[in-house]
PDB file of N, CA and C in Angstrom:
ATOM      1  N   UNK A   1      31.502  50.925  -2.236  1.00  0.00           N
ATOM      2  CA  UNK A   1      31.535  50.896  -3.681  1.00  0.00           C
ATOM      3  C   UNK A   1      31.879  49.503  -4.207  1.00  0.00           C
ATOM      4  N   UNK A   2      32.977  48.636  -3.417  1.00  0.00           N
ATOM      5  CA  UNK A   2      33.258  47.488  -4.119  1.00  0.00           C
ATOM      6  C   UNK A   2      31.992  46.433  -3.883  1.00  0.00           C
ATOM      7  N   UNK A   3      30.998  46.630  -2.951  1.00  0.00           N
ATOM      8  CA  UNK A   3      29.788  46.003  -2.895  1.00  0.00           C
ATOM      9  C   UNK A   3      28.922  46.099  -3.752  1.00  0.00           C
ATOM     10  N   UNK A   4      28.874  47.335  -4.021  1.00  0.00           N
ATOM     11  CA  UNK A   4      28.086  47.813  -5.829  1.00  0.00           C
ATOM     12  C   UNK A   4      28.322  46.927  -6.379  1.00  0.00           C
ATOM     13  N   UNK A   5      29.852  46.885  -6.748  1.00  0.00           N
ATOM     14  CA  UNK A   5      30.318  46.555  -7.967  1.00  0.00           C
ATOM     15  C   UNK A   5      30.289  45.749  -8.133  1.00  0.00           C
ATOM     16  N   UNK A   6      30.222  44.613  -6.940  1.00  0.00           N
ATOM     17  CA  UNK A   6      29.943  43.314  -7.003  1.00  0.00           C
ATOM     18  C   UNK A   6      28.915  42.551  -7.339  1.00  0.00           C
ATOM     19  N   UNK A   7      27.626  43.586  -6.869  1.00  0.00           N
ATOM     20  CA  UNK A   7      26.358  43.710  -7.075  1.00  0.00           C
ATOM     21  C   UNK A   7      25.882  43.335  -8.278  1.00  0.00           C
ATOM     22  N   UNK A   8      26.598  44.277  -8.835  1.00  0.00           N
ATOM     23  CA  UNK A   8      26.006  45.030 -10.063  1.00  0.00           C
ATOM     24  C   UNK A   8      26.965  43.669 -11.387  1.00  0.00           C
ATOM     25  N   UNK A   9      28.277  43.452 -10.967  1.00  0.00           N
ATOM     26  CA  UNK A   9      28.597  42.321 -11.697  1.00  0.00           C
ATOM     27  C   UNK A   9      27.709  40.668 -11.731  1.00  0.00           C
ATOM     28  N   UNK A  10      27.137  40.483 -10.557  1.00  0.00           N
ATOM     29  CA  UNK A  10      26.288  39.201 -10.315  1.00  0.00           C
ATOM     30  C   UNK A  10      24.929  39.468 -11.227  1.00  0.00           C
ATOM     31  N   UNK A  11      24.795  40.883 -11.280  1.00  0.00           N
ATOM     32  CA  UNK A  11      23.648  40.780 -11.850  1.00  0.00           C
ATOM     33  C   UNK A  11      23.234  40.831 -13.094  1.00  0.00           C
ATOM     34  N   UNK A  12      24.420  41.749 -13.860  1.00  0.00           N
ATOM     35  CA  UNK A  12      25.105  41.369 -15.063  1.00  0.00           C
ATOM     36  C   UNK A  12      24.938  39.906 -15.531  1.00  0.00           C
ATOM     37  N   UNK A  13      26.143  39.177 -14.832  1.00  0.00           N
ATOM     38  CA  UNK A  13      26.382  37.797 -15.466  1.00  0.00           C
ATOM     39  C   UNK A  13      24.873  36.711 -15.201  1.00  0.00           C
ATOM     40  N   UNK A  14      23.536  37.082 -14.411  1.00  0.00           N
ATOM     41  CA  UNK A  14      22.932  36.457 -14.075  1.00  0.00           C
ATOM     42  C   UNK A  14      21.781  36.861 -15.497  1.00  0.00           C
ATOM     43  N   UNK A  15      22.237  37.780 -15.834  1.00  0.00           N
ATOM     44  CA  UNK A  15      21.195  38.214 -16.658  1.00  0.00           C
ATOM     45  C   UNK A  15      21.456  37.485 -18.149  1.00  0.00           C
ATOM     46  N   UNK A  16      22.790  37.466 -18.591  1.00  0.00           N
ATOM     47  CA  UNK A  16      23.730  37.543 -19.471  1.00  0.00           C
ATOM     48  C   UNK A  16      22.902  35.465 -19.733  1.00  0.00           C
ATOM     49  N   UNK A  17      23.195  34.850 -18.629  1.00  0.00           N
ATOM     50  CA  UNK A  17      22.841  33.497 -18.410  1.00  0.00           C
ATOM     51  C   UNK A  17      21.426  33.487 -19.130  1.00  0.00           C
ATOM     52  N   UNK A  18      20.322  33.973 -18.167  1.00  0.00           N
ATOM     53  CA  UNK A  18      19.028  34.203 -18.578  1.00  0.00           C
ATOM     54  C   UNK A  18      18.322  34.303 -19.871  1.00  0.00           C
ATOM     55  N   UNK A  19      19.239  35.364 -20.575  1.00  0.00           N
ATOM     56  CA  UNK A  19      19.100  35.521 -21.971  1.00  0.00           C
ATOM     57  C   UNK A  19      19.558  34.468 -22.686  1.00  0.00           C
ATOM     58  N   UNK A  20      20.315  34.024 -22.562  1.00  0.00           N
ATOM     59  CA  UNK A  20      20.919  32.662 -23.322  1.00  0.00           C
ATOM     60  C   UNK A  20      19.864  32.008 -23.668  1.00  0.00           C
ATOM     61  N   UNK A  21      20.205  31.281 -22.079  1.00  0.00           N
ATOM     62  CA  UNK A  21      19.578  29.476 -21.642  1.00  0.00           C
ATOM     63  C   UNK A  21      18.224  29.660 -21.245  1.00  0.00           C
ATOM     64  N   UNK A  22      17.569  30.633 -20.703  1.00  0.00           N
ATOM     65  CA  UNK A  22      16.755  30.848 -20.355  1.00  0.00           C
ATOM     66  C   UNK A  22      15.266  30.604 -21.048  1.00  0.00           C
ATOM     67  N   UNK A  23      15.385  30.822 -22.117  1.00  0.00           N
ATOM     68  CA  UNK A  23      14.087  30.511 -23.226  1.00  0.00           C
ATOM     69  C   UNK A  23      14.456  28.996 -23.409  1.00  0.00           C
ATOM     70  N   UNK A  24      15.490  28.692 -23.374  1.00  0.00           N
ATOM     71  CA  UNK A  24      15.802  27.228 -23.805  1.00  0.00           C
ATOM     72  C   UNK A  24      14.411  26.330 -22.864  1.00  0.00           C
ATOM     73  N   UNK A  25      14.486  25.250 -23.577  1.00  0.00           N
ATOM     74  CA  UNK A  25      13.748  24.056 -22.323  1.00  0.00           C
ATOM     75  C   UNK A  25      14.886  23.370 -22.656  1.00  0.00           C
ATOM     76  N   UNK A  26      14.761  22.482 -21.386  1.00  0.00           N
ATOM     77  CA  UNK A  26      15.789  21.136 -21.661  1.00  0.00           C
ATOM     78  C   UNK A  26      15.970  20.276 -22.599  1.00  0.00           C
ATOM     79  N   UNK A  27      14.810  19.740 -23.411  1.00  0.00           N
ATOM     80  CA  UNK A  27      15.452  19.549 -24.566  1.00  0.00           C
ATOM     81  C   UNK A  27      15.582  19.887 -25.703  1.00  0.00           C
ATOM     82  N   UNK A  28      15.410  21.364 -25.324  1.00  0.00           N
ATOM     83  CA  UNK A  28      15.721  22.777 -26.170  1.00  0.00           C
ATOM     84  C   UNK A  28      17.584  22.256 -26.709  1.00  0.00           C
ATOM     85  N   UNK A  29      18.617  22.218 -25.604  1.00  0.00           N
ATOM     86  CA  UNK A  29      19.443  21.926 -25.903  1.00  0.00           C
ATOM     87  C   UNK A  29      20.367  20.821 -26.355  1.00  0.00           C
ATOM     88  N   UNK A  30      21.068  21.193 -27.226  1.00  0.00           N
ATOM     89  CA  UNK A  30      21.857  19.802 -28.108  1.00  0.00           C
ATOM     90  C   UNK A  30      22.378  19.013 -26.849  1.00  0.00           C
ATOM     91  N   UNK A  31      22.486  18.250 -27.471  1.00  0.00           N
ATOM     92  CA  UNK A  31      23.592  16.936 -26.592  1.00  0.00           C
ATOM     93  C   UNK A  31      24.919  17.427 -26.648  1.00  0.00           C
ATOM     94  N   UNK A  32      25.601  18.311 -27.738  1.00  0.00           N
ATOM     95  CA  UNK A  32      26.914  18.566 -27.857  1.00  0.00           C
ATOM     96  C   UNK A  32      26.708  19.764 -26.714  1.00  0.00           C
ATOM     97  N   UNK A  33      25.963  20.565 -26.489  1.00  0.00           N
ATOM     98  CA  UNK A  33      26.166  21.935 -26.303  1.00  0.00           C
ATOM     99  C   UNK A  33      26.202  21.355 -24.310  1.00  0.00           C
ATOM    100  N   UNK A  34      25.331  20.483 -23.630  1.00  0.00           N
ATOM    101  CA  UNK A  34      24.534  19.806 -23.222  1.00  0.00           C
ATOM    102  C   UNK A  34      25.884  19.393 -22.122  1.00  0.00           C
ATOM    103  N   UNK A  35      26.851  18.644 -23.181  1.00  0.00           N
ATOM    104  CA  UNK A  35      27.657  17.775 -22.800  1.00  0.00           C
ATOM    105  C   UNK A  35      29.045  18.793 -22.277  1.00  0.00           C
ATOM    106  N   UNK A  36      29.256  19.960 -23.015  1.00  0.00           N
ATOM    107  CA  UNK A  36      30.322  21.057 -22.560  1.00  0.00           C
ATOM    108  C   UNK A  36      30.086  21.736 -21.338  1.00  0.00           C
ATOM    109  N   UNK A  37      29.091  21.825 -20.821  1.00  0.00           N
ATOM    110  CA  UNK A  37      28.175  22.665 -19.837  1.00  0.00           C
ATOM    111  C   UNK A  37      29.131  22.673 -18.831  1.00  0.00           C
ATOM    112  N   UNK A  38      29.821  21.044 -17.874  1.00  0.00           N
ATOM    113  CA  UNK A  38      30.537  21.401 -16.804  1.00  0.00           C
ATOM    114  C   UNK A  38      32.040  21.519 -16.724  1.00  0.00           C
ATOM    115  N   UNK A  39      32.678  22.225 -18.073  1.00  0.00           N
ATOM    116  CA  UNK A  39      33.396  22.570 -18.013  1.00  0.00           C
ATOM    117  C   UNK A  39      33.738  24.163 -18.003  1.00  0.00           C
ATOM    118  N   UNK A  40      32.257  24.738 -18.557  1.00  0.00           N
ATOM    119  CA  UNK A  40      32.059  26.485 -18.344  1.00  0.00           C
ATOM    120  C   UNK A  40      32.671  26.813 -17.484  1.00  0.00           C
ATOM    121  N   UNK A  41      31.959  26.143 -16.292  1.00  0.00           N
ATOM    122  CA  UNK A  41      32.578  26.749 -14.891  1.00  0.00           C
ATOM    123  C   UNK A  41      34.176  27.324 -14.634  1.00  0.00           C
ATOM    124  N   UNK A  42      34.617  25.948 -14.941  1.00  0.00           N
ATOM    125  CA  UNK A  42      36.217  25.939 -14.623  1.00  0.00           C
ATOM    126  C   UNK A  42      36.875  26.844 -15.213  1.00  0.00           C
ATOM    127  N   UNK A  43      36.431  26.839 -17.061  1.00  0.00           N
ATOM    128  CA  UNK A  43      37.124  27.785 -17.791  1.00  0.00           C
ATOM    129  C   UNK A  43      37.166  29.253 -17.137  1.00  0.00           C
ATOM    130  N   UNK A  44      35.767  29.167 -16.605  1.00  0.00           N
ATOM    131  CA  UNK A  44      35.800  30.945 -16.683  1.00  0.00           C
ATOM    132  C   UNK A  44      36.382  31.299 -15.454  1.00  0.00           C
ATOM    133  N   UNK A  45      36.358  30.559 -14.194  1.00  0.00           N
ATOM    134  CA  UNK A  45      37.303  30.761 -12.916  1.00  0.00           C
ATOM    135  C   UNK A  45      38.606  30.336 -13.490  1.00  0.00           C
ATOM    136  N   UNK A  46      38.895  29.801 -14.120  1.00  0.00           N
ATOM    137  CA  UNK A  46      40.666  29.975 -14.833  1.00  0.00           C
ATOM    138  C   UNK A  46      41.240  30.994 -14.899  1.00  0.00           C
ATOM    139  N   UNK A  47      39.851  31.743 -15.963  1.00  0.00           N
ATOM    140  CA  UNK A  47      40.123  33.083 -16.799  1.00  0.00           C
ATOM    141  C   UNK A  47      40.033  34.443 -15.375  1.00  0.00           C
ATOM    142  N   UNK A  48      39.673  34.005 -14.417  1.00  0.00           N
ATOM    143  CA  UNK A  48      39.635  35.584 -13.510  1.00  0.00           C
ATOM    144  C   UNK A  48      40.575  35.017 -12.515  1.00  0.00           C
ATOM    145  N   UNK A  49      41.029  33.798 -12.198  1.00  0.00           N
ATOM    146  CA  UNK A  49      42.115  33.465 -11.251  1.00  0.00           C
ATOM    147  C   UNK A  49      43.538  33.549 -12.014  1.00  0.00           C
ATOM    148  N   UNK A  50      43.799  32.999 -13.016  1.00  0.00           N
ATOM    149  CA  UNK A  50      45.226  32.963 -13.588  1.00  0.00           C
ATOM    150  C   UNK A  50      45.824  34.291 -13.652  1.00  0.00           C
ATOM    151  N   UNK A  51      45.294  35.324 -14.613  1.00  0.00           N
ATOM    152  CA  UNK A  51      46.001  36.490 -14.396  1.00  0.00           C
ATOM    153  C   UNK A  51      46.405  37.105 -13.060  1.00  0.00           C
ATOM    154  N   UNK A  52      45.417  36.857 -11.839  1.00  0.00           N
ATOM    155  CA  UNK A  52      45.350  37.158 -10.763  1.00  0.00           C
ATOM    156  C   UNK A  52      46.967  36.886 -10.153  1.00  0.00           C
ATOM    157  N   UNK A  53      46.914  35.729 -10.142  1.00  0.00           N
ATOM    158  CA  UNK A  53      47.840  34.964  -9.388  1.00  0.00           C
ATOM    159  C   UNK A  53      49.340  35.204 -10.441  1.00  0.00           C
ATOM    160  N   UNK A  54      49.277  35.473 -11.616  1.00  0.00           N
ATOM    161  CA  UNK A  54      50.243  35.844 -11.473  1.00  0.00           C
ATOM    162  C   UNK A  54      51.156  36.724 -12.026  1.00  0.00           C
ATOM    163  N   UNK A  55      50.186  37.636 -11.879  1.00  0.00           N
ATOM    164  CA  UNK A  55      50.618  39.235 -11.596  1.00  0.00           C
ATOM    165  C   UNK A  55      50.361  39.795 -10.112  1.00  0.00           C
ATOM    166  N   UNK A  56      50.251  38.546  -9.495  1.00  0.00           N
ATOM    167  CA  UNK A  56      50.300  39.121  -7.671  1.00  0.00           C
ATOM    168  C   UNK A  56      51.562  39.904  -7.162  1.00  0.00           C
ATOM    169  N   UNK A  57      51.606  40.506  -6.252  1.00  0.00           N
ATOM    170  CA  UNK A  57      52.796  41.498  -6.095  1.00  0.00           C
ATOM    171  C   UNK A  57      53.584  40.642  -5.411  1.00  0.00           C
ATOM    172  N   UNK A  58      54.809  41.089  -5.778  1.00  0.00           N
ATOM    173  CA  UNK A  58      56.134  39.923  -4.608  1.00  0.00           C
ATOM    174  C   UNK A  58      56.062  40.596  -3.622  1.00  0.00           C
ATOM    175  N   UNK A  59      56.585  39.506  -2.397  1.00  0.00           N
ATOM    176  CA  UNK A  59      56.556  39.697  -0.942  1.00  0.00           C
ATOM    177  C   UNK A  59      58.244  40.500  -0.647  1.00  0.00           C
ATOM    178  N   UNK A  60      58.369  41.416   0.342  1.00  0.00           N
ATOM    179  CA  UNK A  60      59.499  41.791   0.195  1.00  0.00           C
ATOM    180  C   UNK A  60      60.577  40.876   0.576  1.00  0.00           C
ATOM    181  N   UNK A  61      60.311  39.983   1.623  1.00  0.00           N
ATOM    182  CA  UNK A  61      61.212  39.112   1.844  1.00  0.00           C
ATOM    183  C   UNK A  61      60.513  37.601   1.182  1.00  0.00           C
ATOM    184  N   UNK A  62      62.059  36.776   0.845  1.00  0.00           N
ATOM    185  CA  UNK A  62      61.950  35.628   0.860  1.00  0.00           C
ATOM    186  C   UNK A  62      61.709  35.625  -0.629  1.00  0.00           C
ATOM    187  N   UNK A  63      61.398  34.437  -1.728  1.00  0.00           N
ATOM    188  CA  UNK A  63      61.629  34.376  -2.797  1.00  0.00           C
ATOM    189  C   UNK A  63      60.680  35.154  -3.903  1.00  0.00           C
ATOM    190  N   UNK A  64      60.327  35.798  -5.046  1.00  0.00           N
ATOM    191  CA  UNK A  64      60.038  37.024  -5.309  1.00  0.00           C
ATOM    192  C   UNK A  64      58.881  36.165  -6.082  1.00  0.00           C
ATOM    193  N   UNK A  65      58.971  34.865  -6.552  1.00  0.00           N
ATOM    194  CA  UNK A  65      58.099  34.081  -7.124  1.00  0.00           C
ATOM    195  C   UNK A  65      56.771  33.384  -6.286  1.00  0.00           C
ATOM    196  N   UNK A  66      57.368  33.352  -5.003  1.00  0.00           N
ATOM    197  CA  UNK A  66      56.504  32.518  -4.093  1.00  0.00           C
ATOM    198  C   UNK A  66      55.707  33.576  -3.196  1.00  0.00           C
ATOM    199  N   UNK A  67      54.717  33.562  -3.728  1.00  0.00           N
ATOM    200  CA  UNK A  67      53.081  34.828  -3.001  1.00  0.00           C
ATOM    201  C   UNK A  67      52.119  33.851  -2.631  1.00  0.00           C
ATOM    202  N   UNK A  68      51.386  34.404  -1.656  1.00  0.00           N
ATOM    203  CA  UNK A  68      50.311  33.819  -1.286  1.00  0.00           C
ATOM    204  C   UNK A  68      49.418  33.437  -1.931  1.00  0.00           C
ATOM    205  N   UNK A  69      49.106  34.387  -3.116  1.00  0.00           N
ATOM    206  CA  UNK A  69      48.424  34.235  -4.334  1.00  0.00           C
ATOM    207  C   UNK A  69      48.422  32.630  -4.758  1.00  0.00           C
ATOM    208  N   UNK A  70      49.792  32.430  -5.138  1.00  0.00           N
ATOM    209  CA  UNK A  70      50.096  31.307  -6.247  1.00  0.00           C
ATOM    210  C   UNK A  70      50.335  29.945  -4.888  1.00  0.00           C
ATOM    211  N   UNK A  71      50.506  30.073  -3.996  1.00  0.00           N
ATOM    212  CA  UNK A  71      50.610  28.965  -2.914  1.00  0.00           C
ATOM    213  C   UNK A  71      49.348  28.937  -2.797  1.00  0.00           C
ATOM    214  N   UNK A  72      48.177  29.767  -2.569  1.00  0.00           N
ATOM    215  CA  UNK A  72      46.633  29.218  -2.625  1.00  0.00           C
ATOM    216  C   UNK A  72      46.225  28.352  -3.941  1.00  0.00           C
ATOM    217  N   UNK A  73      46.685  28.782  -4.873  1.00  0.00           N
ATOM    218  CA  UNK A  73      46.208  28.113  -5.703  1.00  0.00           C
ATOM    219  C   UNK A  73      46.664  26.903  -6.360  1.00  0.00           C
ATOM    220  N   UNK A  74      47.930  26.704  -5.748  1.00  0.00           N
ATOM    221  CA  UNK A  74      48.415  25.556  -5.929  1.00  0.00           C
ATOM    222  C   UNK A  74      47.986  24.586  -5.064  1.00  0.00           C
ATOM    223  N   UNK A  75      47.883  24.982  -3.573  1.00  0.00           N
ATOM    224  CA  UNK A  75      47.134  23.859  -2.545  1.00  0.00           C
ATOM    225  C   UNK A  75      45.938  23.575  -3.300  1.00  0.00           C
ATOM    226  N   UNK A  76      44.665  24.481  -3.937  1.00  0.00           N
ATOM    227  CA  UNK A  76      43.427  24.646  -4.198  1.00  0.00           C
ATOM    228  C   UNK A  76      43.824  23.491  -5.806  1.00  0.00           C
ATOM    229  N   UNK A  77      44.566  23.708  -6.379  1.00  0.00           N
ATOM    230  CA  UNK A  77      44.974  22.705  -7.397  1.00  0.00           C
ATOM    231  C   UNK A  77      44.842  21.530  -7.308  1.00  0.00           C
ATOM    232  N   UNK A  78      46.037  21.317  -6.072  1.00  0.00           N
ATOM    233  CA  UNK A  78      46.446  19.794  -5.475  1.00  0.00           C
ATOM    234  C   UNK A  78      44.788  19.370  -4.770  1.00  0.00           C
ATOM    235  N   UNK A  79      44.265  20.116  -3.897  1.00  0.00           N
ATOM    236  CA  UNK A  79      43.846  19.135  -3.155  1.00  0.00           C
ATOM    237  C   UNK A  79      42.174  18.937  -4.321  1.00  0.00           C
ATOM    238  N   UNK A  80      41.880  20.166  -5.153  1.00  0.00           N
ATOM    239  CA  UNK A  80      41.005  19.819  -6.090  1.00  0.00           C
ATOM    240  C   UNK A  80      41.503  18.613  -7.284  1.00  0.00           C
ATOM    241  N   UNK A  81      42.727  18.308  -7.305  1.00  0.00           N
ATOM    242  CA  UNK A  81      42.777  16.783  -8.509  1.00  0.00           C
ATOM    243  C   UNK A  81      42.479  15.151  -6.928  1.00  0.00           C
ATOM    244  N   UNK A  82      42.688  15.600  -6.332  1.00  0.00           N
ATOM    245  CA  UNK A  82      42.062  14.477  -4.959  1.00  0.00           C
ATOM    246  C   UNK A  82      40.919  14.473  -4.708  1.00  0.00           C
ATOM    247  N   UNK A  83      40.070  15.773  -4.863  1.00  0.00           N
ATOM    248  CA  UNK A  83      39.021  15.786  -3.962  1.00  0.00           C
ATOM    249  C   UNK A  83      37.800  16.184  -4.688  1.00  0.00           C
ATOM    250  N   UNK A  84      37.638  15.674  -6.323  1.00  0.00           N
ATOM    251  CA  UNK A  84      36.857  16.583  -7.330  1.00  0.00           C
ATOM    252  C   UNK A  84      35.380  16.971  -6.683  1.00  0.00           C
ATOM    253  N   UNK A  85      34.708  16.471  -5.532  1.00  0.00           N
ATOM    254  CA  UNK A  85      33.610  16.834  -5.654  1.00  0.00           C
ATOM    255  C   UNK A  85      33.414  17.768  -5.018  1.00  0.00           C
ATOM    256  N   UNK A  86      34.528  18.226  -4.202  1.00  0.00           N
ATOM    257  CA  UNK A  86      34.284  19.097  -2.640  1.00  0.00           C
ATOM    258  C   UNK A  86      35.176  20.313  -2.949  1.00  0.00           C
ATOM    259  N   UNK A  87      33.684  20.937  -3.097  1.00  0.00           N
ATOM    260  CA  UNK A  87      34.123  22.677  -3.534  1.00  0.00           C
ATOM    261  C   UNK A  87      34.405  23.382  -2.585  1.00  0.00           C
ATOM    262  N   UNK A  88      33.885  23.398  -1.406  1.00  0.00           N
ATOM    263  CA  UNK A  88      34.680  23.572  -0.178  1.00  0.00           C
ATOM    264  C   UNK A  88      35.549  22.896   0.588  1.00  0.00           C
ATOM    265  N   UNK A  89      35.943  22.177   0.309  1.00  0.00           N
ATOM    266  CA  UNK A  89      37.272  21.693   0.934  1.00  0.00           C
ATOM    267  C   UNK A  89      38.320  22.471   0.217  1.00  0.00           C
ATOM    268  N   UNK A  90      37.884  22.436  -1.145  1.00  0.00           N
ATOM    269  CA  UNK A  90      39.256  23.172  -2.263  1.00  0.00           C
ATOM    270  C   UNK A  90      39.533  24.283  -1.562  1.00  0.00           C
ATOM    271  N   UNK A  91      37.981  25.144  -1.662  1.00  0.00           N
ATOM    272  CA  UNK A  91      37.762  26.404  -1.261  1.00  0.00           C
ATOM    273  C   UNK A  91      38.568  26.611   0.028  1.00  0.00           C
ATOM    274  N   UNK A  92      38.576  26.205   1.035  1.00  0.00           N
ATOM    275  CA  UNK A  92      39.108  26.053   2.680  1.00  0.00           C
ATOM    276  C   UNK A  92      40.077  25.870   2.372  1.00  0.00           C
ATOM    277  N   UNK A  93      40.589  25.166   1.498  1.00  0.00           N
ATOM    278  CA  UNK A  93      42.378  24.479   1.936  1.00  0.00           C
ATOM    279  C   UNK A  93      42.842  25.676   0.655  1.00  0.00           C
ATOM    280  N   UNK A  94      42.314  25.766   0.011  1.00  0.00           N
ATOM    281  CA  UNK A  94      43.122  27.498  -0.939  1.00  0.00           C
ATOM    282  C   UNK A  94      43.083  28.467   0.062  1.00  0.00           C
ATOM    283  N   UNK A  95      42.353  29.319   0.799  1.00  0.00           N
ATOM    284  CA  UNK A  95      41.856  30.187   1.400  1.00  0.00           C
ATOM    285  C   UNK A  95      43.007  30.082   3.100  1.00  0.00           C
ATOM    286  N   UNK A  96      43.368  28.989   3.231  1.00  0.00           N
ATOM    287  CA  UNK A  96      43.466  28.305   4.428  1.00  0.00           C
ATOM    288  C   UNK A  96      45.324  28.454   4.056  1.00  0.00           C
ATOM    289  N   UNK A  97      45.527  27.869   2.983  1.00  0.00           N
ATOM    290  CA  UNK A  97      47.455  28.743   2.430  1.00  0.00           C
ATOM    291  C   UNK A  97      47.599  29.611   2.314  1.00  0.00           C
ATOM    292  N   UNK A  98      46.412  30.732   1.550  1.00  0.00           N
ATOM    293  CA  UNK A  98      46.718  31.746   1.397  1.00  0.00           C
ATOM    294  C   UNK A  98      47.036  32.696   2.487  1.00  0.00           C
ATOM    295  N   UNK A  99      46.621  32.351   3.269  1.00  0.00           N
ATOM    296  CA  UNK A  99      46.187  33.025   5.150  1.00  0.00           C
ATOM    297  C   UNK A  99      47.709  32.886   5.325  1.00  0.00           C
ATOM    298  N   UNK A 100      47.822  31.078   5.602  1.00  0.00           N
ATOM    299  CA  UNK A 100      49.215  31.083   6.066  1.00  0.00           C
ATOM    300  C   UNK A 100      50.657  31.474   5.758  1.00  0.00           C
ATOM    301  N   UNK A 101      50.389  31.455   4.204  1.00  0.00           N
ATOM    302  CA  UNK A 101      51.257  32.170   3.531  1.00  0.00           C
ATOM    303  C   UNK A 101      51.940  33.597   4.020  1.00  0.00           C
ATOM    304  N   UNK A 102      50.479  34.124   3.736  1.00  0.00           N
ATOM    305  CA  UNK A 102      50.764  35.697   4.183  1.00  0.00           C
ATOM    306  C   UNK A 102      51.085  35.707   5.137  1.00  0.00           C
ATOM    307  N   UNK A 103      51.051  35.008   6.346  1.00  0.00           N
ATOM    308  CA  UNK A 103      51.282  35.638   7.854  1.00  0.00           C
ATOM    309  C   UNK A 103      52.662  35.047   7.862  1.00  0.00           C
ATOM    310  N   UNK A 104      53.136  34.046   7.143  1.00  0.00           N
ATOM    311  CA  UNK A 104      54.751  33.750   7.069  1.00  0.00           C
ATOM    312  C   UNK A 104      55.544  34.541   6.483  1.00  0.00           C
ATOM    313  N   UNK A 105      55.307  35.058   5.648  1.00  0.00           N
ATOM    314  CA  UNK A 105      55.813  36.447   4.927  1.00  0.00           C
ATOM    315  C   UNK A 105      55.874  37.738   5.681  1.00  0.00           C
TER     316      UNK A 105
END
């Protein structure tokens, strides 16, 4: 079911895109509208990571603030203001605390 749902959300938001931008041509669009474009991204992974992280559940031991959650995303923070172009490195070194996190806990 969570494969559906996943499914069925990609295809949603792919559609959602389509309808937009899709009739557009390129210089269909403004320069203002044009110029905001690569910050979409970030906003909207803000908007489904922040709540995430922190309303993550506390670990029973050890400090009630510090989850794997919020240590991924703080490595994924740090090493994304160093490393702006490399979406997988972020990706790996978030993914890569979060692991370690949990198994220290």
């Amino acid at each position: 079911m969570t494969i559906v749902t996943i499914a069925l959300m990609g295809a949603v938001t792919f559609a959602l895109r389509i309808a937009f931008f899709g009739p557009l041509k390129p210089e269909g669009i403004s320069p203002r509208i044009e110029q905001s474009l690569p910050y979409v991204m970030p906003a909207v992974l803000m908007a489904i990571i922040v709540p995430s992280v922190l309303t993550a559940p506390a670990a029973d031991s050890g400090p009630s603030w510090l989850t794997p959650y919020l240590v991924g995303a703080l490595v994924g923070f740090a090493v994304g203001a160093f490393k702006r172009d490399s979406f997988f490195l972020v990706f790996a070194s978030s993914i890569a605390a979060f692991v370690a996190t949990g198994l220290l806990q």
